[in-house]
PDB file of N, CA and C in Angstrom:
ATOM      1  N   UNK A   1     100.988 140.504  68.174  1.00  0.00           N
ATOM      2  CA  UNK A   1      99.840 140.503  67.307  1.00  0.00           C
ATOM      3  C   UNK A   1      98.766 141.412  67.903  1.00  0.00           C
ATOM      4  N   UNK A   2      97.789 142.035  67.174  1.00  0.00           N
ATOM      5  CA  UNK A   2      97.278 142.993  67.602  1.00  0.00           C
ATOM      6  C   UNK A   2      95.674 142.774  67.523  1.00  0.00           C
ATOM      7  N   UNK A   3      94.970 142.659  67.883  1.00  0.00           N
ATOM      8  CA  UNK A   3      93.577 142.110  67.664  1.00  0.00           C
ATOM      9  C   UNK A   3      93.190 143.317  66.697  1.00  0.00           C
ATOM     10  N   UNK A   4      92.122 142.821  65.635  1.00  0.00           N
ATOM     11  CA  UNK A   4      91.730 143.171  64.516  1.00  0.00           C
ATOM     12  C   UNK A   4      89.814 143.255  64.945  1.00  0.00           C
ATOM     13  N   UNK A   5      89.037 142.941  65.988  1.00  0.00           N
ATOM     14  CA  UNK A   5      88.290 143.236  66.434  1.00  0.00           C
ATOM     15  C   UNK A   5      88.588 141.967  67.823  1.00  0.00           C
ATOM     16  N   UNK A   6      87.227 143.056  68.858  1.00  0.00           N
ATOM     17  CA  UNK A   6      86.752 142.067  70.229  1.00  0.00           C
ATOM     18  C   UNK A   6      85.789 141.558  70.420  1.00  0.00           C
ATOM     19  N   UNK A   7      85.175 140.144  70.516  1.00  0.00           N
ATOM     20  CA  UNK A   7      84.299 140.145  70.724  1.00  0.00           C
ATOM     21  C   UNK A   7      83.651 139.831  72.024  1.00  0.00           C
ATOM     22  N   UNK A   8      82.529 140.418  72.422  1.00  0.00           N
ATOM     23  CA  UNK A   8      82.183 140.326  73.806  1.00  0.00           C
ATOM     24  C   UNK A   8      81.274 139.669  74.184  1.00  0.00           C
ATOM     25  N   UNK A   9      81.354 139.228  75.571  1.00  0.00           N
ATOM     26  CA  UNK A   9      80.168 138.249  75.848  1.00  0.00           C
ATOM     27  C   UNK A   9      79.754 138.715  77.554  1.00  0.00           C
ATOM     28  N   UNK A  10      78.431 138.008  77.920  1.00  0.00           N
ATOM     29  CA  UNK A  10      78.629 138.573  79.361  1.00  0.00           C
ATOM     30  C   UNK A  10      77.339 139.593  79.366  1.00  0.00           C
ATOM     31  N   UNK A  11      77.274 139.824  80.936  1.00  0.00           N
ATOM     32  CA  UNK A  11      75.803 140.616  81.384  1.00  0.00           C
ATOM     33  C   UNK A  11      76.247 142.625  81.090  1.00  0.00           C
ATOM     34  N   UNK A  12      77.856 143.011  80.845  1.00  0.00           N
ATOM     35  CA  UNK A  12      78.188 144.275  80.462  1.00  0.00           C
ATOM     36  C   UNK A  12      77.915 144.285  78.970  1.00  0.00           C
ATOM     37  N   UNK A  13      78.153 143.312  78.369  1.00  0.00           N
ATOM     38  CA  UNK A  13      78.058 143.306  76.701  1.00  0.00           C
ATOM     39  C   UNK A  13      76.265 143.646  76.546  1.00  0.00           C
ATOM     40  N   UNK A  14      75.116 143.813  77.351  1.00  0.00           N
ATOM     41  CA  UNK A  14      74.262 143.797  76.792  1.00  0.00           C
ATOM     42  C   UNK A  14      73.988 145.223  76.683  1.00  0.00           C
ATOM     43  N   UNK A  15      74.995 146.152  77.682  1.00  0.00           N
ATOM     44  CA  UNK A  15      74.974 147.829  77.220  1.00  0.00           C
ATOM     45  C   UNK A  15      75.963 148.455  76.180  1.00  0.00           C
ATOM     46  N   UNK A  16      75.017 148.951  75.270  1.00  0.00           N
ATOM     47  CA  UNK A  16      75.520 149.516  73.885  1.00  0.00           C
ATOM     48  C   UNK A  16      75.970 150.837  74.516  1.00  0.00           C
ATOM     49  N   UNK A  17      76.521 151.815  75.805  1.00  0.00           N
ATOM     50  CA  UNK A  17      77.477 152.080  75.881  1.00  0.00           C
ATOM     51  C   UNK A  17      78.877 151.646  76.337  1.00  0.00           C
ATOM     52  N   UNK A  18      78.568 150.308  77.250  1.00  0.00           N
ATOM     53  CA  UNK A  18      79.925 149.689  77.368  1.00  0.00           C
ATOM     54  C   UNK A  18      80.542 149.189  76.263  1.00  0.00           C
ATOM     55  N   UNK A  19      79.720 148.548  75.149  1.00  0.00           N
ATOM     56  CA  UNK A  19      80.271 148.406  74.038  1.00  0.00           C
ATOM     57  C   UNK A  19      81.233 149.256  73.227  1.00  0.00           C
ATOM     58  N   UNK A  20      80.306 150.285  73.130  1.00  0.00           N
ATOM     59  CA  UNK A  20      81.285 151.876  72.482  1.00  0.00           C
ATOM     60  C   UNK A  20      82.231 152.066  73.101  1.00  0.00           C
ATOM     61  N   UNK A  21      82.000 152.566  74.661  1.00  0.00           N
ATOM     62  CA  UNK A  21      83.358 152.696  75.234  1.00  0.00           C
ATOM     63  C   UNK A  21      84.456 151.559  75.115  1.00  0.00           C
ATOM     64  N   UNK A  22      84.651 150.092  75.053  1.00  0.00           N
ATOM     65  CA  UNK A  22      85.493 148.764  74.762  1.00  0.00           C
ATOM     66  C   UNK A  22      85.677 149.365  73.690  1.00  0.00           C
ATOM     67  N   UNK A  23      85.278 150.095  72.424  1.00  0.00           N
ATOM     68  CA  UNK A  23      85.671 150.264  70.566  1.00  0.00           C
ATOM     69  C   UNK A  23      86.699 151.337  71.124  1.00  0.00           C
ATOM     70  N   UNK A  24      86.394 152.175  71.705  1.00  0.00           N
ATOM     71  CA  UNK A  24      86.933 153.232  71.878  1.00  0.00           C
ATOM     72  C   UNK A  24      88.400 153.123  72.534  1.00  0.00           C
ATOM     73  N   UNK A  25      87.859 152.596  74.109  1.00  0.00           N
ATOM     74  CA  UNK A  25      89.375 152.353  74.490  1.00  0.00           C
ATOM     75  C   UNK A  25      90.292 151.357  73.963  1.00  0.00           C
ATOM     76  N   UNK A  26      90.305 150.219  73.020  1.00  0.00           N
ATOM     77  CA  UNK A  26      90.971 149.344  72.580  1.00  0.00           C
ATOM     78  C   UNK A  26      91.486 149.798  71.266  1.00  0.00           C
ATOM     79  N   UNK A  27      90.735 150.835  70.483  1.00  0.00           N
ATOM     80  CA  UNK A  27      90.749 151.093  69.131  1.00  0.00           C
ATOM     81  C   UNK A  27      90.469 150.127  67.836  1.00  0.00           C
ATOM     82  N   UNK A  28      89.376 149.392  68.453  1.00  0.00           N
ATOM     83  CA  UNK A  28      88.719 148.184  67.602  1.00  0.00           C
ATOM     84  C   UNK A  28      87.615 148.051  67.595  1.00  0.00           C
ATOM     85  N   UNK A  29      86.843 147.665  66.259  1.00  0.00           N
ATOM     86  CA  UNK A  29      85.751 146.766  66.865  1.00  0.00           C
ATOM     87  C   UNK A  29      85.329 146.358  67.967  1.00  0.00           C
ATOM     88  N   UNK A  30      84.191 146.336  68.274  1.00  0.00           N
ATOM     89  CA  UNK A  30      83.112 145.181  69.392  1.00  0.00           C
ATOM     90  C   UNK A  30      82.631 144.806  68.213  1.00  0.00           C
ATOM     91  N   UNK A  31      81.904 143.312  68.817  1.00  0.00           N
ATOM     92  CA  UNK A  31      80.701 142.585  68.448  1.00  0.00           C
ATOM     93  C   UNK A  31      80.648 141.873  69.519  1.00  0.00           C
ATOM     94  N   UNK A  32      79.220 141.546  69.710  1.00  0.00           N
ATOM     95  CA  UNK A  32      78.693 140.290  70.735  1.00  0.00           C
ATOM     96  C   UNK A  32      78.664 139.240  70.346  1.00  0.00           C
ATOM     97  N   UNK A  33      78.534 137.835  70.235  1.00  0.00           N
ATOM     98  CA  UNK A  33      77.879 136.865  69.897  1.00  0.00           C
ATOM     99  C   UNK A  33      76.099 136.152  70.101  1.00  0.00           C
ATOM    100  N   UNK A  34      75.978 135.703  69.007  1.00  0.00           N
ATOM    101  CA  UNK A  34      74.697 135.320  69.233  1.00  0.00           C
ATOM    102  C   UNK A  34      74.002 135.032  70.094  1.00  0.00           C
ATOM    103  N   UNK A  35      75.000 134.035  70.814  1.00  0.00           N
ATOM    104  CA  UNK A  35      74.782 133.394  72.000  1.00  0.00           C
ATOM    105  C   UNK A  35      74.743 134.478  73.148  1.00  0.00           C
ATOM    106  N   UNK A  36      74.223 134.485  74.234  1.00  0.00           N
ATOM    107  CA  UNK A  36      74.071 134.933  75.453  1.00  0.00           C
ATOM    108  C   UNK A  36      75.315 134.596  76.434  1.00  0.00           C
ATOM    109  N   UNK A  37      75.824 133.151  76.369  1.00  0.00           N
ATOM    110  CA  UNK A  37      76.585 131.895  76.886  1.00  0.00           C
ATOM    111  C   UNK A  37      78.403 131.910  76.255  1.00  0.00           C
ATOM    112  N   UNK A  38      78.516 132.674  75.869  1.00  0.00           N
ATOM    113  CA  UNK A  38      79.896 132.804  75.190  1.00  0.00           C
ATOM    114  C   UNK A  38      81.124 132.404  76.032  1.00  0.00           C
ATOM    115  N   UNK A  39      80.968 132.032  77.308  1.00  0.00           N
ATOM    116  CA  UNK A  39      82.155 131.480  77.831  1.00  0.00           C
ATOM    117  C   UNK A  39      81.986 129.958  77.711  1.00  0.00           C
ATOM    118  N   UNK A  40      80.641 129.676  77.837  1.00  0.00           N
ATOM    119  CA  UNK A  40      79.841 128.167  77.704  1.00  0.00           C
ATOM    120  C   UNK A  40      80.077 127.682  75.919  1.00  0.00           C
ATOM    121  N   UNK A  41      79.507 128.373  75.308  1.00  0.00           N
ATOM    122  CA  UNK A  41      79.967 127.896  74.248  1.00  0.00           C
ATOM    123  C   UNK A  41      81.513 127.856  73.818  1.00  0.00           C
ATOM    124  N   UNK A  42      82.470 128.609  74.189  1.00  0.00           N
ATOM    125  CA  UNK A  42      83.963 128.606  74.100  1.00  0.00           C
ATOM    126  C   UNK A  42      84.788 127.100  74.723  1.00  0.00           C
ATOM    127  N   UNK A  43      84.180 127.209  75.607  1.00  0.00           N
ATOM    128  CA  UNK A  43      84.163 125.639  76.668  1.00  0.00           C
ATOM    129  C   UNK A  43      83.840 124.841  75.794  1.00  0.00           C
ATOM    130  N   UNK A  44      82.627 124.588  75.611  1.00  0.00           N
ATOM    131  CA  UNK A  44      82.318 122.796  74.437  1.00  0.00           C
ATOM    132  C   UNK A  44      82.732 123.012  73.607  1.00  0.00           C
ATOM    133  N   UNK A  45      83.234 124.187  72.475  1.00  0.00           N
ATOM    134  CA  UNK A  45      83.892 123.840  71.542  1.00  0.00           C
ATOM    135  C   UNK A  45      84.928 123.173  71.454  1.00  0.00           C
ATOM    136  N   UNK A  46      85.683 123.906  72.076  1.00  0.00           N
ATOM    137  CA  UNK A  46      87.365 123.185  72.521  1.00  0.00           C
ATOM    138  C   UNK A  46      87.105 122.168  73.140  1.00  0.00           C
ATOM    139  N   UNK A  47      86.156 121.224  74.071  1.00  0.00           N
ATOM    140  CA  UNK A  47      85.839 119.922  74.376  1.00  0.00           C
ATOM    141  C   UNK A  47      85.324 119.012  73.014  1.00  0.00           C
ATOM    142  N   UNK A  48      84.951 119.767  72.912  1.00  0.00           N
ATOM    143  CA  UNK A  48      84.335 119.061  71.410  1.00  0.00           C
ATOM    144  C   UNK A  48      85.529 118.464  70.650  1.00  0.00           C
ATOM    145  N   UNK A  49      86.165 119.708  70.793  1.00  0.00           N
ATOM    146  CA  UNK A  49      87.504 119.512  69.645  1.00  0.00           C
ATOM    147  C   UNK A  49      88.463 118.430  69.784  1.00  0.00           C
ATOM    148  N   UNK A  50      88.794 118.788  71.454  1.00  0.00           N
ATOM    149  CA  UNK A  50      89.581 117.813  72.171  1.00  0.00           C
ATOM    150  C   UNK A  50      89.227 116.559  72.286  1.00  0.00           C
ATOM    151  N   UNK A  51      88.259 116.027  72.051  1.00  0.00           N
ATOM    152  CA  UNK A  51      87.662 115.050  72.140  1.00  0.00           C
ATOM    153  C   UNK A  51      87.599 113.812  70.785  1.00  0.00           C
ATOM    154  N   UNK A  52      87.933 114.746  69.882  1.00  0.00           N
ATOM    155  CA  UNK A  52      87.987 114.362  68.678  1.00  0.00           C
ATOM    156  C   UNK A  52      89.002 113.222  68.566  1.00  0.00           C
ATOM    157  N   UNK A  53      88.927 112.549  67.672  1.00  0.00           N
ATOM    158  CA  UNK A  53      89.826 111.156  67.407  1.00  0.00           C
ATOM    159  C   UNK A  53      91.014 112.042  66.593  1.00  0.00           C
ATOM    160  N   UNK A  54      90.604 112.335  65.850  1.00  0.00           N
ATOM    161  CA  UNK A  54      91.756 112.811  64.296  1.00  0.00           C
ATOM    162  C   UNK A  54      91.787 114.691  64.331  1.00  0.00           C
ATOM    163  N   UNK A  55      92.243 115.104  65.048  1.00  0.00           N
ATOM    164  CA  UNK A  55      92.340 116.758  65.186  1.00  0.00           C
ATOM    165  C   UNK A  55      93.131 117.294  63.443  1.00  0.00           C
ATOM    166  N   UNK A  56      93.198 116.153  62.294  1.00  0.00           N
ATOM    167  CA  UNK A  56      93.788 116.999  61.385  1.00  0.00           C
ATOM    168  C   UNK A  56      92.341 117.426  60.313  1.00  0.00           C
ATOM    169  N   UNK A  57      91.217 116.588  60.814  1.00  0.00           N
ATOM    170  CA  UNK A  57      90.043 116.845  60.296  1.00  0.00           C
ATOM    171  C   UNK A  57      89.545 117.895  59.856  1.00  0.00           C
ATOM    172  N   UNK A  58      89.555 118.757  61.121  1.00  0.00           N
ATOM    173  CA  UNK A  58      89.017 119.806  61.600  1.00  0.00           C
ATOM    174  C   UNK A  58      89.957 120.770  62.425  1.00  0.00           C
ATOM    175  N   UNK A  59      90.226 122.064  62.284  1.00  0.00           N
ATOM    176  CA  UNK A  59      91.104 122.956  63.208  1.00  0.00           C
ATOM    177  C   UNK A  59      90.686 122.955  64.118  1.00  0.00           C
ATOM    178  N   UNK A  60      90.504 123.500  65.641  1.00  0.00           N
ATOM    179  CA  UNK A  60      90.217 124.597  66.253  1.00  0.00           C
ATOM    180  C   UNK A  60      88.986 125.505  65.530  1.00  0.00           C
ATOM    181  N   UNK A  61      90.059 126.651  65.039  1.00  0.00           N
ATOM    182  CA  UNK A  61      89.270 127.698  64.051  1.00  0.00           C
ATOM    183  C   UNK A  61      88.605 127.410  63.328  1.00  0.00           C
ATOM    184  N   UNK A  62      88.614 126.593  62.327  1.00  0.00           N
ATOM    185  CA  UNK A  62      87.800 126.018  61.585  1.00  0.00           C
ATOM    186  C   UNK A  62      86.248 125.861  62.337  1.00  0.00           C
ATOM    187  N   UNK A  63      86.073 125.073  63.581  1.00  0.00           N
ATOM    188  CA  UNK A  63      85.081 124.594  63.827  1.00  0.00           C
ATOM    189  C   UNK A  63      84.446 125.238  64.278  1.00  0.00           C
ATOM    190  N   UNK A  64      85.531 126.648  65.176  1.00  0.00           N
ATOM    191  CA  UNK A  64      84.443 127.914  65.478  1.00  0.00           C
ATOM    192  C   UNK A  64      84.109 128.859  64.998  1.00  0.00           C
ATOM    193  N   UNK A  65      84.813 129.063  63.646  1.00  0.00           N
ATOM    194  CA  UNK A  65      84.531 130.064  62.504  1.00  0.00           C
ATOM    195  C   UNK A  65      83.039 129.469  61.736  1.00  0.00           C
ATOM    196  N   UNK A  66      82.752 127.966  61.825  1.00  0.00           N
ATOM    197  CA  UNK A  66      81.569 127.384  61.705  1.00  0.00           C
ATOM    198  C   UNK A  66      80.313 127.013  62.483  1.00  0.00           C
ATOM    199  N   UNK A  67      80.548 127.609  63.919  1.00  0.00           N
ATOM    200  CA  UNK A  67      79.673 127.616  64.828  1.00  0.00           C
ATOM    201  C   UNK A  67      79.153 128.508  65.962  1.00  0.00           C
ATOM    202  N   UNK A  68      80.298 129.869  65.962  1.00  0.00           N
ATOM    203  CA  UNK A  68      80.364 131.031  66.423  1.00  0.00           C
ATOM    204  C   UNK A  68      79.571 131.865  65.850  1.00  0.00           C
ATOM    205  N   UNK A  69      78.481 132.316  65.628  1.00  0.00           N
ATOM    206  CA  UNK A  69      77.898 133.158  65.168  1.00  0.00           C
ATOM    207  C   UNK A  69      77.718 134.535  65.898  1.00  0.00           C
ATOM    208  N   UNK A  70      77.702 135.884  64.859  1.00  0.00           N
ATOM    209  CA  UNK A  70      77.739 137.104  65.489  1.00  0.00           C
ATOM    210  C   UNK A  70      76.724 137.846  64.956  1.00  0.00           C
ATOM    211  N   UNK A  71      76.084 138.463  66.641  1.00  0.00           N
ATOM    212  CA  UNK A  71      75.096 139.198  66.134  1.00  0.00           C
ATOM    213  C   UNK A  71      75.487 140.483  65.598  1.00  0.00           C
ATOM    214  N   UNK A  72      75.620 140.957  64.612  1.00  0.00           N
ATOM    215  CA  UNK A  72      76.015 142.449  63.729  1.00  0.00           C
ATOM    216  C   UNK A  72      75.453 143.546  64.219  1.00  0.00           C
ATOM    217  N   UNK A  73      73.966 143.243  65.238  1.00  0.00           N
ATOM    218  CA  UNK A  73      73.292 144.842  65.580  1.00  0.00           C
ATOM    219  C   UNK A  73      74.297 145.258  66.707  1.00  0.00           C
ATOM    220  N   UNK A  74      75.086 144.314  67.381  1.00  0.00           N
ATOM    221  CA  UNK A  74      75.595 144.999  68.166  1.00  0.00           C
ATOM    222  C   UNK A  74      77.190 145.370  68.167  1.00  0.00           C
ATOM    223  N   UNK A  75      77.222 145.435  66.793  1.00  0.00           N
ATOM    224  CA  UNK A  75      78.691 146.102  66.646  1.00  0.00           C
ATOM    225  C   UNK A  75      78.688 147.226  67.036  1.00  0.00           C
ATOM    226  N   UNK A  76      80.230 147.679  67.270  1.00  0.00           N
ATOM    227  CA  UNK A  76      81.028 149.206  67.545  1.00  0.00           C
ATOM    228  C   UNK A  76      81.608 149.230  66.846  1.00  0.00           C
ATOM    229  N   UNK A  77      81.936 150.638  66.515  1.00  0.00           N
ATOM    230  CA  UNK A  77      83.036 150.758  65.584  1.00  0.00           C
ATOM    231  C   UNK A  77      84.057 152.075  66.300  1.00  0.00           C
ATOM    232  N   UNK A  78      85.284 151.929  67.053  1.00  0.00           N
ATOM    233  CA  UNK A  78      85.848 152.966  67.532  1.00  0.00           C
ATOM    234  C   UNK A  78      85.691 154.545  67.313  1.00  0.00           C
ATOM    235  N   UNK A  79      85.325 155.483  68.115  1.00  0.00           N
ATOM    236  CA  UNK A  79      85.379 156.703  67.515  1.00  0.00           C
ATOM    237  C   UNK A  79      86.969 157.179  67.610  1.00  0.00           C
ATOM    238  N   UNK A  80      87.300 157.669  66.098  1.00  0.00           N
ATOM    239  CA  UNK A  80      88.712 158.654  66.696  1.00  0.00           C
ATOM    240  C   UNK A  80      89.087 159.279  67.548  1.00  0.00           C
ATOM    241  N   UNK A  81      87.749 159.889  67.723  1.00  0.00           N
ATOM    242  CA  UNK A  81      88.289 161.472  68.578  1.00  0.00           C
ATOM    243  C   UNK A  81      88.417 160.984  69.990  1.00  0.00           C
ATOM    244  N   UNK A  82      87.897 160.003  70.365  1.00  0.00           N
ATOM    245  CA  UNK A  82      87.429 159.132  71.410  1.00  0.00           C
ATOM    246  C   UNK A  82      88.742 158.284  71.993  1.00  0.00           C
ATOM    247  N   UNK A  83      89.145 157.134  71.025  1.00  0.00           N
ATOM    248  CA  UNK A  83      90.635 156.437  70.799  1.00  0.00           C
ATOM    249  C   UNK A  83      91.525 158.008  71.084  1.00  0.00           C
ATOM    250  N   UNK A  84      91.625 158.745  70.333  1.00  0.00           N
ATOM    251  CA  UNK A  84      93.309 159.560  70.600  1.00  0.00           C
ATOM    252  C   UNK A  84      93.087 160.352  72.064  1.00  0.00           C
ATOM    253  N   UNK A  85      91.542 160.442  72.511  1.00  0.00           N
ATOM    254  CA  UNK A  85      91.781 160.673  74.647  1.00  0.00           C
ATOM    255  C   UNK A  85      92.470 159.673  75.584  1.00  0.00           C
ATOM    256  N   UNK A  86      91.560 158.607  74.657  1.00  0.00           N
ATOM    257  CA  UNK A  86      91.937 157.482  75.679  1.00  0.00           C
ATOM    258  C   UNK A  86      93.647 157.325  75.816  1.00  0.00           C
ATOM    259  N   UNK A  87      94.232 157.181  74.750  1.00  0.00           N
ATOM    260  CA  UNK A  87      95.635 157.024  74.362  1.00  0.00           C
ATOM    261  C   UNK A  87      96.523 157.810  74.957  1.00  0.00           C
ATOM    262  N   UNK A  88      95.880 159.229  75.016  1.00  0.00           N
ATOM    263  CA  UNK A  88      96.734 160.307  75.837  1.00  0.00           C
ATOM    264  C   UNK A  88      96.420 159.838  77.425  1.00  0.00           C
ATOM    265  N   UNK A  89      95.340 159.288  77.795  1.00  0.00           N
ATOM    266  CA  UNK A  89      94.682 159.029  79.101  1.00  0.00           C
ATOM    267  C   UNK A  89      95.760 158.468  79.834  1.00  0.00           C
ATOM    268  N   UNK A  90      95.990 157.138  78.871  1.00  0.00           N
ATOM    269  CA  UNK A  90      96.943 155.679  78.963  1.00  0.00           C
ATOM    270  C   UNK A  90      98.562 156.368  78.790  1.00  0.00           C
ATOM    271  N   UNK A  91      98.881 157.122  77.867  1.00  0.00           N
ATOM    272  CA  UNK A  91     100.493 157.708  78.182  1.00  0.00           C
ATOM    273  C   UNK A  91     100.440 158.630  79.397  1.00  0.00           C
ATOM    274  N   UNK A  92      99.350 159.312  80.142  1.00  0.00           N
ATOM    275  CA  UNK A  92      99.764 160.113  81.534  1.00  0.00           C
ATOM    276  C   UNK A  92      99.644 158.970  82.704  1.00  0.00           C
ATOM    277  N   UNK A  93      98.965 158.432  82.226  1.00  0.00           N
ATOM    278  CA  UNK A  93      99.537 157.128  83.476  1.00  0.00           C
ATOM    279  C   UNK A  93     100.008 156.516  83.485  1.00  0.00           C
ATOM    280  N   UNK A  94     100.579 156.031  82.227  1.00  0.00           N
ATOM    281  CA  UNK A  94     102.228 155.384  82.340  1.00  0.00           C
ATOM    282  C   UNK A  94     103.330 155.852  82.759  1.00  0.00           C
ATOM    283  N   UNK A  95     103.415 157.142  82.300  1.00  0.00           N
ATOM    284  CA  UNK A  95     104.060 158.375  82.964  1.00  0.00           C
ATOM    285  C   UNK A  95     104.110 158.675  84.744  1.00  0.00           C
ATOM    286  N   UNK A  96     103.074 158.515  84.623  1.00  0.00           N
ATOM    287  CA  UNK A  96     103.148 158.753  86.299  1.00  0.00           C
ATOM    288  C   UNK A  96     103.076 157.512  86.830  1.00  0.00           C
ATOM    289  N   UNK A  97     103.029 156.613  86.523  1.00  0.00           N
ATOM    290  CA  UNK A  97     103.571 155.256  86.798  1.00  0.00           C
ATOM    291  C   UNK A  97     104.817 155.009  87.016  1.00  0.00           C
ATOM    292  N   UNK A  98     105.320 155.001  85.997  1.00  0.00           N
ATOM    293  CA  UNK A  98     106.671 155.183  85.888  1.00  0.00           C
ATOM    294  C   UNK A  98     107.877 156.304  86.918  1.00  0.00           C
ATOM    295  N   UNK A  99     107.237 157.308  87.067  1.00  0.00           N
ATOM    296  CA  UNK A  99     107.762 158.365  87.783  1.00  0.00           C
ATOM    297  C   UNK A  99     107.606 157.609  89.472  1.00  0.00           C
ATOM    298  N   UNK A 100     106.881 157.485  89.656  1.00  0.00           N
ATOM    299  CA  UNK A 100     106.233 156.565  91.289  1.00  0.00           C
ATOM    300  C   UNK A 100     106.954 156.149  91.343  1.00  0.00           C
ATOM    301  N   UNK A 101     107.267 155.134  90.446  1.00  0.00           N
ATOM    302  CA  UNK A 101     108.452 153.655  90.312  1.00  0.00           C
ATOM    303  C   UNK A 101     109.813 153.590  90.785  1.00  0.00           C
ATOM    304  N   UNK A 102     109.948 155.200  89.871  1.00  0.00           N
ATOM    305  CA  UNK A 102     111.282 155.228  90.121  1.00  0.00           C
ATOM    306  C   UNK A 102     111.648 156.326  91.101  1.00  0.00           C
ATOM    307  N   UNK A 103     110.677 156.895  92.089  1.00  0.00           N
ATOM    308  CA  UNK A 103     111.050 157.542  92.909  1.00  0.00           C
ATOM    309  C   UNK A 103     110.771 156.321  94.820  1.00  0.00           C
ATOM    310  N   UNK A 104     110.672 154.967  94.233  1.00  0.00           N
ATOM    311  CA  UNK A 104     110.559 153.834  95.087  1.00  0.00           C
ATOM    312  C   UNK A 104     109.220 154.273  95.888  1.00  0.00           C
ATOM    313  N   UNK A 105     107.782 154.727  95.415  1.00  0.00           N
ATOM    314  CA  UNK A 105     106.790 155.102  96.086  1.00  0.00           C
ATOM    315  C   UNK A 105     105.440 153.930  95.763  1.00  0.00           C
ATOM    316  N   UNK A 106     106.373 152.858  94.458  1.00  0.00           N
ATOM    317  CA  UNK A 106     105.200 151.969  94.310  1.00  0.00           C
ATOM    318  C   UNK A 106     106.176 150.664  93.824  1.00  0.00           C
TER     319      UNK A 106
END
């Protein structure tokens, strides 16, 4: 499965070029969340959840598609020209990965 956007959280997510660059090298979306706390809030949800008597109530998803909120100013949106470097970046070092490998140097 292939992620359809990322969203980020954390003291790098508050630079709108690390953001671009994450759109870029993944070939997806960024967004941040509202929250500042996004590993904290990821945590009590799923406690929350787990905690629950009757889990057919409520999903998972459900409860964080209803309590996850995203801030929109800080979307990315991948640049092409940007994605097809990175991609070539990522096949010469697989390449020479691979070559290392099999010459028993890694």
């Amino acid at each position: 499965m292939n992620p359809s956007e990322i969203r980020l959280t954390g003291g790098g997510s508050q630079s709108s070029f690390w953001r671009q660059l994450c759109a870029d090298v993944f070939g997806v979306p960024t967004v941040c969340l509202s929250s500042s706390e996004g590993a904290a809030l990821g945590a009590a949800l799923q406690a929350a959840w787990s905690a629950g008597k009757d889990h057919s109530m409520e999903s998972l998803h459900t409860l964080s598609d209803r309590l996850v909120k995203l801030d929109e100013s800080t979307r990315c949106s991948p640049d092409s020209k940007n994605v097809a470097i990175y991609q070539e970046l990522l096949s010469r070092a697989n390449k020479l990965r691979n070559t290392l490998s099999a010459a028993g140097l890694i």
